[in-house]
Protein backbone atom coordinates (compact mmCIF):
# COMPACT_ATOMS: atom_id res chain seq x y z
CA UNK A 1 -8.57 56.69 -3.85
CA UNK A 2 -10.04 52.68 -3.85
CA UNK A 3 -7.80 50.15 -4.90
CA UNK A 4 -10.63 49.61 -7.51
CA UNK A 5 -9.72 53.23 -8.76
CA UNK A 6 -6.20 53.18 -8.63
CA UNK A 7 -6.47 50.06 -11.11
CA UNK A 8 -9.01 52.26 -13.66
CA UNK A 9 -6.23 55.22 -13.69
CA UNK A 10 -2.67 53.06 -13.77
CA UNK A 11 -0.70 53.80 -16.89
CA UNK A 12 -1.13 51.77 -20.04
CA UNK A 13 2.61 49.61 -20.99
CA UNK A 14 3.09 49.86 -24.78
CA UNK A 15 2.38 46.34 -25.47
CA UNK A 16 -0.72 46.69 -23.67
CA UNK A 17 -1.93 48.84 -27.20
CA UNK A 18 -0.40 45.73 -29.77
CA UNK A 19 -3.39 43.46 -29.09
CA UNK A 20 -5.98 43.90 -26.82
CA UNK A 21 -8.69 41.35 -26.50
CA UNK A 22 -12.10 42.75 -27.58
CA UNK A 23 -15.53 41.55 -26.69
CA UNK A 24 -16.23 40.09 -30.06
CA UNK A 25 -13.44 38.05 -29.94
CA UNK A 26 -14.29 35.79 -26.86
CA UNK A 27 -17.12 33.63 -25.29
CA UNK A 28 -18.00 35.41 -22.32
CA UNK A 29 -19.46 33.11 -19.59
CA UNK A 30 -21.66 34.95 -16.54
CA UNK A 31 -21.62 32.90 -14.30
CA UNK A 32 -23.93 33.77 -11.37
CA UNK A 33 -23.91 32.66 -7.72
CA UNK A 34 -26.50 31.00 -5.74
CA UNK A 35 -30.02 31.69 -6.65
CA UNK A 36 -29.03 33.16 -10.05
CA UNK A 37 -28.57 37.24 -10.43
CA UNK A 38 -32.02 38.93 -11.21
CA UNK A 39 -32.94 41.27 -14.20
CA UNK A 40 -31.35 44.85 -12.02
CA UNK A 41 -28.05 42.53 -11.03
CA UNK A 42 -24.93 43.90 -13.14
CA UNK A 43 -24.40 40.18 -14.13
CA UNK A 44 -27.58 40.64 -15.78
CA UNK A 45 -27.36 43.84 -17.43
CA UNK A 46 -23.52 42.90 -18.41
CA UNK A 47 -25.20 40.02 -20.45
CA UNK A 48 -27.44 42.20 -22.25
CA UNK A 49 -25.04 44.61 -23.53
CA UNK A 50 -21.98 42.44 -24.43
CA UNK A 51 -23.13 40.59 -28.02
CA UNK A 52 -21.24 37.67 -26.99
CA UNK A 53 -21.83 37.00 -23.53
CA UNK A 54 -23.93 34.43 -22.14
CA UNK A 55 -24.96 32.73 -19.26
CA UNK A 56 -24.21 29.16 -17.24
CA UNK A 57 -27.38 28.14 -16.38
CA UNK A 58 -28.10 25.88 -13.30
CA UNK A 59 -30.87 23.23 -12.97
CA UNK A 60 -31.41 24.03 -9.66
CA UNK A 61 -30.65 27.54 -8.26
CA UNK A 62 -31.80 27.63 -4.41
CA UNK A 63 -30.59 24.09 -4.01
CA UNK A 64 -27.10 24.16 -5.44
CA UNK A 65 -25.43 20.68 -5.79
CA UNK A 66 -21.92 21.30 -6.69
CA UNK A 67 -21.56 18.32 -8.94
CA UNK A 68 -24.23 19.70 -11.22
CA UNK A 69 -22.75 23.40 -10.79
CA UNK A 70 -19.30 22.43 -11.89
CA UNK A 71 -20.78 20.37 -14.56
CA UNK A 72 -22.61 23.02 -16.24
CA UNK A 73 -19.45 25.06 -15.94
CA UNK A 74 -17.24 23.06 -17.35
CA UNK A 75 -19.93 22.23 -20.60
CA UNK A 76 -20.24 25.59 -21.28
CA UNK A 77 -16.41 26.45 -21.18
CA UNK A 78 -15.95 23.31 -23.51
CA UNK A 79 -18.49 24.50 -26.43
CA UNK A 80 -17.19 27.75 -26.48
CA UNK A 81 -15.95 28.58 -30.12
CA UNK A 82 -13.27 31.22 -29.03
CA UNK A 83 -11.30 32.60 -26.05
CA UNK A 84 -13.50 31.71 -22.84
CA UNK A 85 -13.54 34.75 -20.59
CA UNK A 86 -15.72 34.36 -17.58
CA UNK A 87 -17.17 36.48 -15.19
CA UNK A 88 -18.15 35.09 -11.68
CA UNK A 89 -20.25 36.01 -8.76
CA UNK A 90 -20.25 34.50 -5.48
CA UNK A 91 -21.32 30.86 -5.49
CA UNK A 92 -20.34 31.16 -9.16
CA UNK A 93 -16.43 31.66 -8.13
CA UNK A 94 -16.57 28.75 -6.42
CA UNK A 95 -18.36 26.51 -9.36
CA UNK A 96 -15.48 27.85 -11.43
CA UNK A 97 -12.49 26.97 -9.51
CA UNK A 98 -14.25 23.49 -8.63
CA UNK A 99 -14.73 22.93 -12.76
CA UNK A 100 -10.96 23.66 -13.30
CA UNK A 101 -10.19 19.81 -13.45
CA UNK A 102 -12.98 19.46 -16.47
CA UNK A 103 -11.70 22.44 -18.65
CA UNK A 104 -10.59 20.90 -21.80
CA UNK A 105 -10.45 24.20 -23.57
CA UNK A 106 -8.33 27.49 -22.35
CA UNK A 107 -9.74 30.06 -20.60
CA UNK A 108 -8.02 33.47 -21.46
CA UNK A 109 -8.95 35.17 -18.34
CA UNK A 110 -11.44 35.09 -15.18
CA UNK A 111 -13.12 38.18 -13.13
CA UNK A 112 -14.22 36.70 -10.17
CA UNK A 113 -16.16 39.35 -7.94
CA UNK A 114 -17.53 38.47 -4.16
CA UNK A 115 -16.11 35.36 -3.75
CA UNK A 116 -17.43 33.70 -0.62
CA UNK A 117 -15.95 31.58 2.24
CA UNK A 118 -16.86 28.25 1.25
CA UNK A 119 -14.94 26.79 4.13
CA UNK A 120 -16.23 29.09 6.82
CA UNK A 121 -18.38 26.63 9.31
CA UNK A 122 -21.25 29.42 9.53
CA UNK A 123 -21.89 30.29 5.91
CA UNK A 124 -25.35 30.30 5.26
CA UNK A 125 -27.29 27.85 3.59
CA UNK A 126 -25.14 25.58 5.17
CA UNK A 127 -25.21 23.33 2.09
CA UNK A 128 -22.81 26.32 -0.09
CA UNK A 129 -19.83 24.53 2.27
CA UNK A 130 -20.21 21.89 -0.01
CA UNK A 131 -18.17 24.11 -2.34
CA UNK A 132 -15.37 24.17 -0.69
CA UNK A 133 -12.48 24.32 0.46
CA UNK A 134 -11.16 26.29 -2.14
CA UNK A 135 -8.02 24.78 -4.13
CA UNK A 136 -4.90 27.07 -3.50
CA UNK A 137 -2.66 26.19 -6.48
CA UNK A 138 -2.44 29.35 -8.83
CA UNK A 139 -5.14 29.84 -11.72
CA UNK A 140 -3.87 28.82 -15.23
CA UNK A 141 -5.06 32.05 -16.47
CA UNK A 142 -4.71 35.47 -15.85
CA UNK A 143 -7.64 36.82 -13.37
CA UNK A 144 -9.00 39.05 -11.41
CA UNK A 145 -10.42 38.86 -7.71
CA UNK A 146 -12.45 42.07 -6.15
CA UNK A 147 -13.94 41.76 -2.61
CA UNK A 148 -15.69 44.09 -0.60
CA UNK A 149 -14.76 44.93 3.01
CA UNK A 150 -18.17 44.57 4.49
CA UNK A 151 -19.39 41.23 2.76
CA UNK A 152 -21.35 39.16 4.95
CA UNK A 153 -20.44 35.80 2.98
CA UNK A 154 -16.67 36.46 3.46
CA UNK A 155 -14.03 38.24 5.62
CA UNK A 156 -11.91 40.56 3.66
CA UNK A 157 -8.69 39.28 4.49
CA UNK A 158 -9.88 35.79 4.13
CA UNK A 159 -10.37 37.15 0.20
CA UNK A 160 -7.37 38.35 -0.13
CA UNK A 161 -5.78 35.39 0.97
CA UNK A 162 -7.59 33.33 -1.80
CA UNK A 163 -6.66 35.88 -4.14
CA UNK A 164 -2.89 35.57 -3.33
CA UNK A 165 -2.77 31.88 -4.25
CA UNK A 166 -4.16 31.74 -6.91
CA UNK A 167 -2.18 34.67 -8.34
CA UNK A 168 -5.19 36.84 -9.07
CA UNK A 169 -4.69 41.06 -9.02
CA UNK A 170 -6.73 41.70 -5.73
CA UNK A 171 -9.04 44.69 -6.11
CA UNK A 172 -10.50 46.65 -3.07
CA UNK A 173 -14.02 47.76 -3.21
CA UNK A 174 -14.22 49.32 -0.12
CA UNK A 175 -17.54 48.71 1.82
CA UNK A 176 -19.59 47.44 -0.81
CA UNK A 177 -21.83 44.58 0.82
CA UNK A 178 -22.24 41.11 -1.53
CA UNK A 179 -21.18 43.65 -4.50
CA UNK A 180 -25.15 42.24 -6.16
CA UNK A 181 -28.23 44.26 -6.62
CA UNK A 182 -29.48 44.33 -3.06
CA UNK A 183 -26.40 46.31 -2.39
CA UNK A 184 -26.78 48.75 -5.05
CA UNK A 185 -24.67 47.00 -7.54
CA UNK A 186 -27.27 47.27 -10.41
CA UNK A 187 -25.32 49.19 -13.04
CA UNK A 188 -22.23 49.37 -11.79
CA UNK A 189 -20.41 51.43 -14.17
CA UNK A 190 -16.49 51.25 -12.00
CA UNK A 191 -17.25 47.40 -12.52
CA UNK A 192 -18.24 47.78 -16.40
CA UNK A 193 -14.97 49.95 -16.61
CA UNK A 194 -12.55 47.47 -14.70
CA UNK A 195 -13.66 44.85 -16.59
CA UNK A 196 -13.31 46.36 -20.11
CA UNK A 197 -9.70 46.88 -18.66
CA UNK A 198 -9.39 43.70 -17.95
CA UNK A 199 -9.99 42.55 -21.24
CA UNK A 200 -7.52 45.30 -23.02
CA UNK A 201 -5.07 43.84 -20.08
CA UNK A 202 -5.21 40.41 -21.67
């Protein structure tokens, strides 16, 4: 059994049931990674099915400038009208963290998936470095990291190492590639499922 799966199946705490978080009751940010997630990407998909959800849109997608990334992340957390909960992929981890500084509302939780190695010398395009490095002090929110072993944008253990400091629950998702479309992460339905109990976790 994945990590991934052994999160899905652990047993429910009482107080879990007292209040869980629902989708209707929070801004849900996608927040893609660089050059935005296509129409098959779960991102995508996620969007359309979850009334609330919508994306951070970028000015420039192939060319990210991390300025105007962080900036758009940081606007869109600030308009929300209710809980922010954001989901991340790749490049869009990395926007997020950066924005922290700007947040002027709270965010009630963050599922970060594929984060990459912003300080890793021979990331390609080059210019994603710009990202980085990552800041280590833990997340003022409760959130979620899940890396796959084979991702070609980060080491695994180099994941898990971000995960620890900021305090995220690390999730294992086995050999998985860059966990997006071209990897055969369309629908994901383990993902939809983790991250509905995420929510009821919050």
């Amino acid at each position: 059994m994945s990590l991934l799966s052994s999160y899905l199946v652990a047993p429910d705490s009482a107080s879990r049931y007292m209040r869980a978080m629902k989708v209707r009751e929070a801004d849900i940010l996608i927040v893609p990674g660089y050059t935005n997630s296509g129409p098959d990407h779960w991102q995508s998909r996620w969007q359309s099915k979850l009334s609330t959800a919508r994306r951070v849109e970028q000015t420039e997608w192939s060319k990210p400038v991390r300025e105007d990334w962080t900036s758009g992340v940081a606007k869109a957390v600030n308009e929300a009208e209710r809980p922010v909960v954001i989901v991340a992929h790749s490049l869009g981890v990395a926007a997020v963290i950066q924005a922290l500084p700007r947040f002027e509302r709270p965010v009630a939780g963050a599922f970060f998936v594929a984060p990459p190695d912003v300080a890793n010398p021979e990331i390609k395009p080059r210019h994603l470095m710009t990202f980085g490095p990552y800041p280590r002090d833990p997340l003022p929110f409760p959130s979620v990291v899940i890396a796959s072993r084979n991702d070609p944008f980060c080491a695994f253990g180099v994941a898990e190492d971000i995960a620890a400091a900021w305090g995220s629950l690390f999730i294992d998702a086995g050999d998985a590639g860059h966990l997006n479309a071209d990897s055969g992460f369309g629908p994901w339905p383990e993902g939809s499922m983790t991250f509905a109990k995420f929510l009821t976790d919050l």
